[in-house]
Structures are given as C-alpha cells and as structure tokens.
N, C-alpha and C. Protein backbone atom coordinates (compact mmCIF):
# COMPACT_ATOMS: atom_id res chain seq x y z
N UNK A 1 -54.84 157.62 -60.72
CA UNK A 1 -55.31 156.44 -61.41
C UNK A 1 -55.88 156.84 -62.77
N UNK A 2 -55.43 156.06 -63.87
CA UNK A 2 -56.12 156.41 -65.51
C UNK A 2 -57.63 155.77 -65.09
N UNK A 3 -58.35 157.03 -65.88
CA UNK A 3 -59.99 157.06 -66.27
C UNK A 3 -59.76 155.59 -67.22
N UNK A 4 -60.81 155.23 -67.01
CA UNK A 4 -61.17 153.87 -68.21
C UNK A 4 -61.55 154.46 -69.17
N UNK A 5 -61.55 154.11 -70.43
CA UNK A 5 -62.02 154.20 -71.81
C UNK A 5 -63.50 153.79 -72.18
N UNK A 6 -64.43 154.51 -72.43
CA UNK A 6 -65.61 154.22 -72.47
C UNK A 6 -65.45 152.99 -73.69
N UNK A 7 -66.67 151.87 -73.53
CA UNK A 7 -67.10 150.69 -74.34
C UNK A 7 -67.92 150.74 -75.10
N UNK A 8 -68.71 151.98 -75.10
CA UNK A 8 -69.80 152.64 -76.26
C UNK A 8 -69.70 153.61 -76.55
N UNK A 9 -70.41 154.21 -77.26
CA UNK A 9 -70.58 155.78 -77.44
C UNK A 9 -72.41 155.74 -77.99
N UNK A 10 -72.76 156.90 -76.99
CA UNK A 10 -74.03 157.03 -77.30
C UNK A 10 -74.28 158.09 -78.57
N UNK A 11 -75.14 157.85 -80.15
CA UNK A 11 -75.20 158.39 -80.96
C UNK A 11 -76.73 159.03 -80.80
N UNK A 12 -76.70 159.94 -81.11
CA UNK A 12 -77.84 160.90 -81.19
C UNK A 12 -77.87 161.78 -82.60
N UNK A 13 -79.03 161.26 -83.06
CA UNK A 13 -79.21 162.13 -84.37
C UNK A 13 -80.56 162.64 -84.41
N UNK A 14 -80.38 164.01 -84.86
CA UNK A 14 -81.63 165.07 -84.70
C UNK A 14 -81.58 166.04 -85.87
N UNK A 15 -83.13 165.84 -86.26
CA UNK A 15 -83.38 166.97 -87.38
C UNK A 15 -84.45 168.32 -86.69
N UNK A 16 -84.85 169.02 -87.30
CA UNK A 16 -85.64 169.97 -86.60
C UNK A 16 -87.09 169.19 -86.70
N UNK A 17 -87.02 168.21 -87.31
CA UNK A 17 -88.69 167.48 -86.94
C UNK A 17 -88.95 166.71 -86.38
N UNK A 18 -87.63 165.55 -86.19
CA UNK A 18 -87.47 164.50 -85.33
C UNK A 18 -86.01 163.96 -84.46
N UNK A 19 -86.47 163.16 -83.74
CA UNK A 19 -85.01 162.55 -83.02
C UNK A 19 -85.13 161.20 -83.92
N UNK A 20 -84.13 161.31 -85.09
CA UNK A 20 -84.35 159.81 -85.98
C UNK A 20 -83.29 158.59 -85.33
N UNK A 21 -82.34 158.94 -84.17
CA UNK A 21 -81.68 158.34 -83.82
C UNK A 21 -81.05 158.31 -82.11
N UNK A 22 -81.26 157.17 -81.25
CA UNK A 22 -81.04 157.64 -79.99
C UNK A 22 -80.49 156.47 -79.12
N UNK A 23 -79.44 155.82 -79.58
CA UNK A 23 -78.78 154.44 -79.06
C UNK A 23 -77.25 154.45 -78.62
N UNK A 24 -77.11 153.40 -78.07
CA UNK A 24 -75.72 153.18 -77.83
C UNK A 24 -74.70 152.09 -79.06
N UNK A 25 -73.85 153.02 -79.32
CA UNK A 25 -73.05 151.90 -80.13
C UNK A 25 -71.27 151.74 -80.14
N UNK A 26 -71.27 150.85 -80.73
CA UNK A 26 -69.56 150.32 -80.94
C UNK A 26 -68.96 151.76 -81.56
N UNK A 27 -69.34 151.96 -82.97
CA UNK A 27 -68.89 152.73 -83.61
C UNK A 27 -69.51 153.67 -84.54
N UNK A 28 -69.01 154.80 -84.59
CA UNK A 28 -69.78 155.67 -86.10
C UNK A 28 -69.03 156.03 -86.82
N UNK A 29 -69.27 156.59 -88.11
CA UNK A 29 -68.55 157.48 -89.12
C UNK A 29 -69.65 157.99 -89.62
N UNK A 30 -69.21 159.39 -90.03
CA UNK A 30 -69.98 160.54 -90.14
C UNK A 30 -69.39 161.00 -91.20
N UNK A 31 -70.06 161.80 -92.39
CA UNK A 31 -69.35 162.77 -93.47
C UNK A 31 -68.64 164.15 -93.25
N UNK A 32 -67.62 164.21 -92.62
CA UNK A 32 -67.40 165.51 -92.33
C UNK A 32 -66.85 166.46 -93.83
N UNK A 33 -67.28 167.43 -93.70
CA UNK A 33 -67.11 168.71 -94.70
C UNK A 33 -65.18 168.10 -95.52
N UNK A 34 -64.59 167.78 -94.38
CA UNK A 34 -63.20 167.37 -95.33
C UNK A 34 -63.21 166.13 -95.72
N UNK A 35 -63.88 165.62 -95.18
CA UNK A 35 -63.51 163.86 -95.52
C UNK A 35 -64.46 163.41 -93.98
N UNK A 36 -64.96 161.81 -94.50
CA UNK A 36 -65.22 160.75 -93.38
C UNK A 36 -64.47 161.26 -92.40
N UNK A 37 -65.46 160.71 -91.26
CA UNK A 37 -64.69 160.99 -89.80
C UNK A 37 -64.84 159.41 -89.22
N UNK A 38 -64.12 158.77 -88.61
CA UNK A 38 -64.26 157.30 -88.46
C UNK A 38 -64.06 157.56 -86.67
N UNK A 39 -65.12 157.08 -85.52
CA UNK A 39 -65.37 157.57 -84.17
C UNK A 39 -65.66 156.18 -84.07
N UNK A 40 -64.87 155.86 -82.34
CA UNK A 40 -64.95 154.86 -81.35
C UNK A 40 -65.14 155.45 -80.44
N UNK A 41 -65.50 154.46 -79.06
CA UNK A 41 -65.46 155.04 -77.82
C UNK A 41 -64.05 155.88 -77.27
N UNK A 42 -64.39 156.97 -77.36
CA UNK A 42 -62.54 158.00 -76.29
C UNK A 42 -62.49 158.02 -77.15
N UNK A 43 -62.80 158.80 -78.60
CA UNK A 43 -62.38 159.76 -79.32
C UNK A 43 -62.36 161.07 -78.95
N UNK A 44 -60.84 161.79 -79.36
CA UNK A 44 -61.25 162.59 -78.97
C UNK A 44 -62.15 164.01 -79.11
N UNK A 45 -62.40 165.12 -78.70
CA UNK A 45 -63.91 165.75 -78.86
C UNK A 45 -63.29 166.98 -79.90
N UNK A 46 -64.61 166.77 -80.78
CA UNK A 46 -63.83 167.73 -82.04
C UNK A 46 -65.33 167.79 -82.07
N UNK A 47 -65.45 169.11 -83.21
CA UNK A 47 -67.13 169.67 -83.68
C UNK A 47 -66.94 169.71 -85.41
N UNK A 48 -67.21 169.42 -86.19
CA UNK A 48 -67.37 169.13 -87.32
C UNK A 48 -68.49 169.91 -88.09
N UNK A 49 -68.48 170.59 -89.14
CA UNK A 49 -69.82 170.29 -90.34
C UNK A 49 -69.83 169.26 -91.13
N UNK A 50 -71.10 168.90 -91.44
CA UNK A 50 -71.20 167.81 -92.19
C UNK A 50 -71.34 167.87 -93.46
N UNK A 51 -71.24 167.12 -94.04
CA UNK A 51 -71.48 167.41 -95.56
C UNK A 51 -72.19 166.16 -96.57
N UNK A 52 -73.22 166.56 -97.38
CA UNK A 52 -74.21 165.24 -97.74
C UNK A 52 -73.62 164.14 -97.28
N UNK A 53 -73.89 163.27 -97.52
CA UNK A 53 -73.50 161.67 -96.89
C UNK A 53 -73.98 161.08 -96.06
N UNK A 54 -72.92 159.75 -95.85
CA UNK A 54 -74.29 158.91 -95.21
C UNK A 54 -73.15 158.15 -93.73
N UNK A 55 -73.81 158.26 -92.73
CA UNK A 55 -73.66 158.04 -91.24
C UNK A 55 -73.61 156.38 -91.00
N UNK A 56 -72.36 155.67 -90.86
CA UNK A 56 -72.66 154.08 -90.61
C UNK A 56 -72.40 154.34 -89.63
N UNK A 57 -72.87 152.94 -88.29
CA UNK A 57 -72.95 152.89 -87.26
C UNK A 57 -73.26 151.80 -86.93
N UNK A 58 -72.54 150.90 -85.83
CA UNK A 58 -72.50 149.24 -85.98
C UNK A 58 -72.71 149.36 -84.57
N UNK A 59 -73.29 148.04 -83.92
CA UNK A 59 -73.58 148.04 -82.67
C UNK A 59 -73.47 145.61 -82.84
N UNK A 60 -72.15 146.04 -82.05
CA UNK A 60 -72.05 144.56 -82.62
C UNK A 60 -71.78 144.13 -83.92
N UNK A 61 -72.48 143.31 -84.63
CA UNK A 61 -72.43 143.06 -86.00
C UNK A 61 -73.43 143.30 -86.81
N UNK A 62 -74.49 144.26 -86.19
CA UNK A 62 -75.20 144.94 -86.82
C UNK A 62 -74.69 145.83 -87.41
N UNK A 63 -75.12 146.72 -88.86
CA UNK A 63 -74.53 148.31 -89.09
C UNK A 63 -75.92 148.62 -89.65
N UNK A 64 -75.67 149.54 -89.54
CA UNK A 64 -77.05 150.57 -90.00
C UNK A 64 -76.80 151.82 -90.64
N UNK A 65 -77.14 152.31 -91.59
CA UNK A 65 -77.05 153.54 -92.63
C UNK A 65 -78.06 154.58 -92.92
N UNK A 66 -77.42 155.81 -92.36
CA UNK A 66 -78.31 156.53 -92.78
C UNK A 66 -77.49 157.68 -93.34
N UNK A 67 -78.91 158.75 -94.50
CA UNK A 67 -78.51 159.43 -95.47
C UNK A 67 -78.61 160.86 -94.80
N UNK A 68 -77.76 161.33 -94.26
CA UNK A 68 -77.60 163.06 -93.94
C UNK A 68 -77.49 164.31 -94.90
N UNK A 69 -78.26 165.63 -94.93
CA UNK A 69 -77.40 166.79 -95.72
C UNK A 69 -76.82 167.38 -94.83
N UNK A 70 -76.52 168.23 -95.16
CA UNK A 70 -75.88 169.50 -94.35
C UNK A 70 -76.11 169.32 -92.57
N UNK A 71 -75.41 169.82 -92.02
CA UNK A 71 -75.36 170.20 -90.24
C UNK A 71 -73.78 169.96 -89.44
N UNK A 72 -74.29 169.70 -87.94
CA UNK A 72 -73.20 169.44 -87.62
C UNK A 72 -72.67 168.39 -86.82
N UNK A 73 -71.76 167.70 -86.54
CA UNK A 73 -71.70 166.53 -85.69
C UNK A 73 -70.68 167.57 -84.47
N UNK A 74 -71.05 167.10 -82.93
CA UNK A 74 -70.15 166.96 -81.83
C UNK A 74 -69.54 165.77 -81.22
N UNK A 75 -68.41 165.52 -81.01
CA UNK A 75 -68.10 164.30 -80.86
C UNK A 75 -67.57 164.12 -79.84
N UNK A 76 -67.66 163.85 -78.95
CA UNK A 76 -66.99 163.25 -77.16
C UNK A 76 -66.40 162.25 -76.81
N UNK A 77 -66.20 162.27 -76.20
CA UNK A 77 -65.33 160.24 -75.30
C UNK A 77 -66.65 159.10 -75.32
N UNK A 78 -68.01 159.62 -75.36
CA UNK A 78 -68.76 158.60 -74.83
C UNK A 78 -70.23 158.81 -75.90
N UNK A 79 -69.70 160.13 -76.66
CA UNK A 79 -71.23 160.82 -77.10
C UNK A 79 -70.99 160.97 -78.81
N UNK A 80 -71.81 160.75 -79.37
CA UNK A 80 -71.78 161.71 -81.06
C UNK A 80 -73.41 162.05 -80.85
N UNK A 81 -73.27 163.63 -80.94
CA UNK A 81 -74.59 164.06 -81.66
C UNK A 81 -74.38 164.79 -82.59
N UNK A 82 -75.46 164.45 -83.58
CA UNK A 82 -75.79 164.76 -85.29
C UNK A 82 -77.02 165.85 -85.02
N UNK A 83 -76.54 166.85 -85.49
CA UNK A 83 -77.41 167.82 -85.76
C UNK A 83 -77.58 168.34 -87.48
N UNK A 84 -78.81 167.49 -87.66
CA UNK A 84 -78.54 167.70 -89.50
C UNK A 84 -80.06 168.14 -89.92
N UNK A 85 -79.49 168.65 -91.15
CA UNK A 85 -81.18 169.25 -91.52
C UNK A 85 -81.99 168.58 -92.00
N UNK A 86 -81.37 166.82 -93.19
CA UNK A 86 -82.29 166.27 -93.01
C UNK A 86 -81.80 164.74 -92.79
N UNK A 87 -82.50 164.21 -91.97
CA UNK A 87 -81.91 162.56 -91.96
C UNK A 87 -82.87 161.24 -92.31
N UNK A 88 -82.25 160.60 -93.01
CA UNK A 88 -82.89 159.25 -93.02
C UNK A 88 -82.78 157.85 -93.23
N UNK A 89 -82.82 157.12 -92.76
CA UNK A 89 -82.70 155.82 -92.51
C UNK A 89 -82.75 154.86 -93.82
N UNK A 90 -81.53 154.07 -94.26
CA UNK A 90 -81.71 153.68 -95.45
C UNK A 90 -83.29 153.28 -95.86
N UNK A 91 -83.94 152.33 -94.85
CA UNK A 91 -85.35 151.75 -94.96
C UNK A 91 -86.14 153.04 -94.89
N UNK A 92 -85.52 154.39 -94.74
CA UNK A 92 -87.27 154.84 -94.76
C UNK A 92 -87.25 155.58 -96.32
N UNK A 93 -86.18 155.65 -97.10
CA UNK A 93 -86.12 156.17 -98.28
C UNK A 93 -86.29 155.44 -99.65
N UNK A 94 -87.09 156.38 -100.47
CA UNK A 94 -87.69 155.57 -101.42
C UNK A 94 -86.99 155.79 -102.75
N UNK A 95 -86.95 154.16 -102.82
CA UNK A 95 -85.87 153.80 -103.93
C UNK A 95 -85.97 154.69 -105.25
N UNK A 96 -86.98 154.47 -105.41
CA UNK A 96 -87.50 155.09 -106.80
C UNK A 96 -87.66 156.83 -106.89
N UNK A 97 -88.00 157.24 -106.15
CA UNK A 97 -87.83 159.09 -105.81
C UNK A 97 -86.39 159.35 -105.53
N UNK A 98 -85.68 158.42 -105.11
CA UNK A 98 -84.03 158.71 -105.08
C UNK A 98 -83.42 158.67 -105.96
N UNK A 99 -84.01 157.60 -106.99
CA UNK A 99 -83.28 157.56 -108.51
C UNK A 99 -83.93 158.43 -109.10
N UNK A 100 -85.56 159.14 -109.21
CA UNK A 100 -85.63 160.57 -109.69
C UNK A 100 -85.46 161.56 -109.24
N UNK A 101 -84.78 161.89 -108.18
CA UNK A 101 -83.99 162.87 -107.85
C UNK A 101 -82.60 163.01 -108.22
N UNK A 102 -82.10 162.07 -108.45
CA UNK A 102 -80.49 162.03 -109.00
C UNK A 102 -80.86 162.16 -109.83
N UNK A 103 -81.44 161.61 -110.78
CA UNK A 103 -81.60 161.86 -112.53
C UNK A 103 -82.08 163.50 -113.00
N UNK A 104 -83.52 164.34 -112.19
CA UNK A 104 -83.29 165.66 -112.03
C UNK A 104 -81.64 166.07 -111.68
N UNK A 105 -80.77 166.25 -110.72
CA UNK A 105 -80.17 167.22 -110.21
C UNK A 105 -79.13 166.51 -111.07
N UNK A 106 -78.91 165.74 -112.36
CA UNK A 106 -77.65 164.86 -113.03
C UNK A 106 -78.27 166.38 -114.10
N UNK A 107 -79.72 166.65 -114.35
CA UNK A 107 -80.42 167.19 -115.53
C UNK A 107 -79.80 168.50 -115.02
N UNK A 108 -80.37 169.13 -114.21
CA UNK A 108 -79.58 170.96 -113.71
C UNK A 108 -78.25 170.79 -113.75
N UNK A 109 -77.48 169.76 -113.23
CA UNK A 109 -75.74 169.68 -113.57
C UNK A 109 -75.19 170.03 -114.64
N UNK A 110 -76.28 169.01 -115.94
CA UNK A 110 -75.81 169.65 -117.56
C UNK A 110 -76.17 171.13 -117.72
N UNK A 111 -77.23 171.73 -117.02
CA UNK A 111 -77.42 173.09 -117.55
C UNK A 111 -76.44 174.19 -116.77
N UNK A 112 -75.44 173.98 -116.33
CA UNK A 112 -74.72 175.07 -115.55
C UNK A 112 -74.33 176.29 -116.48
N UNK A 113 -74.20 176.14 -117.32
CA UNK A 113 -73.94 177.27 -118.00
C UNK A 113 -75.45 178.17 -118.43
N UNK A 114 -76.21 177.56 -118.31
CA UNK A 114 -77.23 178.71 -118.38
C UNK A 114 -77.55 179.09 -117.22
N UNK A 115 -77.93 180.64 -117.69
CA UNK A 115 -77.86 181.55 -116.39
C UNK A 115 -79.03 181.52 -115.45
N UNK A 116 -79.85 180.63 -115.71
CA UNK A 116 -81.00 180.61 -114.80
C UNK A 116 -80.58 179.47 -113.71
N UNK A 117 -79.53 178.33 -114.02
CA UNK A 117 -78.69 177.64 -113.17
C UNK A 117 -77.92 178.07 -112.16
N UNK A 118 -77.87 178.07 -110.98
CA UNK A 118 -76.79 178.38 -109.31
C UNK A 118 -75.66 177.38 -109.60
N UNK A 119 -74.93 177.35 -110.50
CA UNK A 119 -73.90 175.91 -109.87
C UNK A 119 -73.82 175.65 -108.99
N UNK A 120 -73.63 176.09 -107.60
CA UNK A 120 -73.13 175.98 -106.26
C UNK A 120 -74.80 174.49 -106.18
N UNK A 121 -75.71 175.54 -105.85
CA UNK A 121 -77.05 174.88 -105.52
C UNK A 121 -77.63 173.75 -106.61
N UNK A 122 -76.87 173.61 -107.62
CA UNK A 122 -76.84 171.81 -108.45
C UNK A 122 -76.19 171.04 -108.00
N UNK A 123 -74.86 171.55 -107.62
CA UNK A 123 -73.89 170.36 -107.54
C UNK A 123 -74.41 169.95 -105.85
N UNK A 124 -74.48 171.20 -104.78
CA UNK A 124 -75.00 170.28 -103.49
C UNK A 124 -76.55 169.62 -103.46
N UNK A 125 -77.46 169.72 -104.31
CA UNK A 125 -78.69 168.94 -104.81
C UNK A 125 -78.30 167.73 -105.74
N UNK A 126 -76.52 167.86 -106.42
CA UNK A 126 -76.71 166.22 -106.49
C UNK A 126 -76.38 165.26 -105.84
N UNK A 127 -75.12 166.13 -105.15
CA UNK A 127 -74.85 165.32 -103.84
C UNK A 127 -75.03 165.08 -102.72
N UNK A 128 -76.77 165.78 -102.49
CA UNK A 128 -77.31 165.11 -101.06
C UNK A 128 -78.10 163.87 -102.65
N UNK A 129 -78.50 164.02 -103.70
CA UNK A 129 -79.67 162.97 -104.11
C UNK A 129 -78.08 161.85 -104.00
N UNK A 130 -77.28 162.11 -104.28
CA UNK A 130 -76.65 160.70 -104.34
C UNK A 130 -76.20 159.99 -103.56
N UNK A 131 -76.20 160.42 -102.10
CA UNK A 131 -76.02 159.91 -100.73
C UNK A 131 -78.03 159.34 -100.57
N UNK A 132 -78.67 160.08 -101.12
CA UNK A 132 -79.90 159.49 -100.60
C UNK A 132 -79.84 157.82 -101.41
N UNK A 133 -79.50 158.47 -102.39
CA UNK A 133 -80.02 157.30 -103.38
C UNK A 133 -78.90 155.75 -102.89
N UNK A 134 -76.99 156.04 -102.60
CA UNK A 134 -76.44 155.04 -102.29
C UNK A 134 -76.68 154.41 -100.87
N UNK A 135 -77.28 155.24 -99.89
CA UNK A 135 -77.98 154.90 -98.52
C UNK A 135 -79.05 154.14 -98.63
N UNK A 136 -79.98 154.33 -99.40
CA UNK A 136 -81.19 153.22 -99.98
C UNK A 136 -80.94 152.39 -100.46
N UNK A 137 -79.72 152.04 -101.33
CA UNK A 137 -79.33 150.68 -102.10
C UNK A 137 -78.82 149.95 -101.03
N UNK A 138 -77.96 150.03 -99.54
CA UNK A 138 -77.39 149.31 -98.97
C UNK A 138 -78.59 148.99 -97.73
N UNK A 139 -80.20 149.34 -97.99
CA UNK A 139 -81.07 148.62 -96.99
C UNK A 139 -81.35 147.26 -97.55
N UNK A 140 -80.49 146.80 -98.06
CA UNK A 140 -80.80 145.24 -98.93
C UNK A 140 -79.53 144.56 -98.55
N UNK A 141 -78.50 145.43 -98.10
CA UNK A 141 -77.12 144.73 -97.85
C UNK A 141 -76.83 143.77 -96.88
C-alpha cells in the first residue's frame, strides 16, 4: 500500500541563541547557496547551505518572512530545519539600522580596491544587510 503524502511540514529555525521558529506549515522557501529552494509537504530530503536571504513560509494564507545569513537547511517529507547563524523575523528588524547597514557595506563595496578592504567579506556584509533590509520592508506587506 502507498505511504500518504504528508499535509504539512514542520519548520524549525534555530540560531545559537534562540529557537526563532517552531510551527507547522503549508510551505517554505529557503535561500540555498545556488538559488531559492521552493519545499512542500514530501519533498524530497536534500541538505543545503544557505546563503543571506530571506525564508517565506505560508501556513494557509498567512506568509511570514524572515531574514537569514549563512547556515544550513535539512529538508524531509514532513520536516525543514534551519540552522543559521543569524535569524530574524521581518517585525523584529529595524528599519532604520537596516538602511544604515546597507548604506555602510554599499560604502566598503566602493573601497575594494584599497588594500585594507576583504572583497570577499564586503560583498557577503552587503548581502546579508540587503536581505535584512528587503525582509523588513515586506513586515508592512
């Protein structure tokens, strides 16, 4: 007899300071290192790194957004857990420190050629500030 297809998938998201996330839902997408990963219930189980960006996740006709850096997602028939270093919830990030953080790491971007600049460590400081900053604009959406 065929197994049934699970109707949720339970999402779990964890930083090393908190569990910012611990529900059942319809669906997620996650930033994986190559591209979006788009997960329903009975997907199948793959392990991913993540890469800045931001985690939607709908439960019904709710969606909810949050802003991830770096870690890793596991993904199961019934499960996603987010293991990231830092996470946060469009509502808990502040509008205004997100737009001065992009505007810093836009400022180290122009200086790559001087040698006191890491390129590597500008360009991934602008692109966790710019997942923080487009994750905060859509807590109004």
């Amino acid at each position: 007899m065929a197994e049934l297809l699970p109707t949720s998938i339970q999402l779990e998201v964890v930083t090393p300071d908190r569990q910012v996330v611990h529900e059942s839902v319809d669906a997620v997408t996650v930033p994986g290192k190559r591209g979006y990963l788009g997960i329903l219930p009975g997907h199948a189980p793959l392990l991913s790194e993540l890469a800045p960006g931001e985690i939607v996740y709908s439960s019904g006709a709710s969606k909810r957004h949050l802003a991830v850096s770096w870690g890793f997602a596991e993904v199961l028939p019934d499960r996603v857990i987010v293991l990231a270093q830092t996470a946060e919830l469009a509502e808990e990030i502040d509008l205004k420190r997100a737009e001065a953080a992009l505007t810093r790491a836009e400022g180290r971007l122009k200086k790559v050629g001087d040698s006191s600049i890491d390129p590597q460590r500008a360009q991934e400081a602008y692109q966790r500030a710019l997942a923080r900053l487009q994750c905060a604009r859509r807590k109004d959406v």
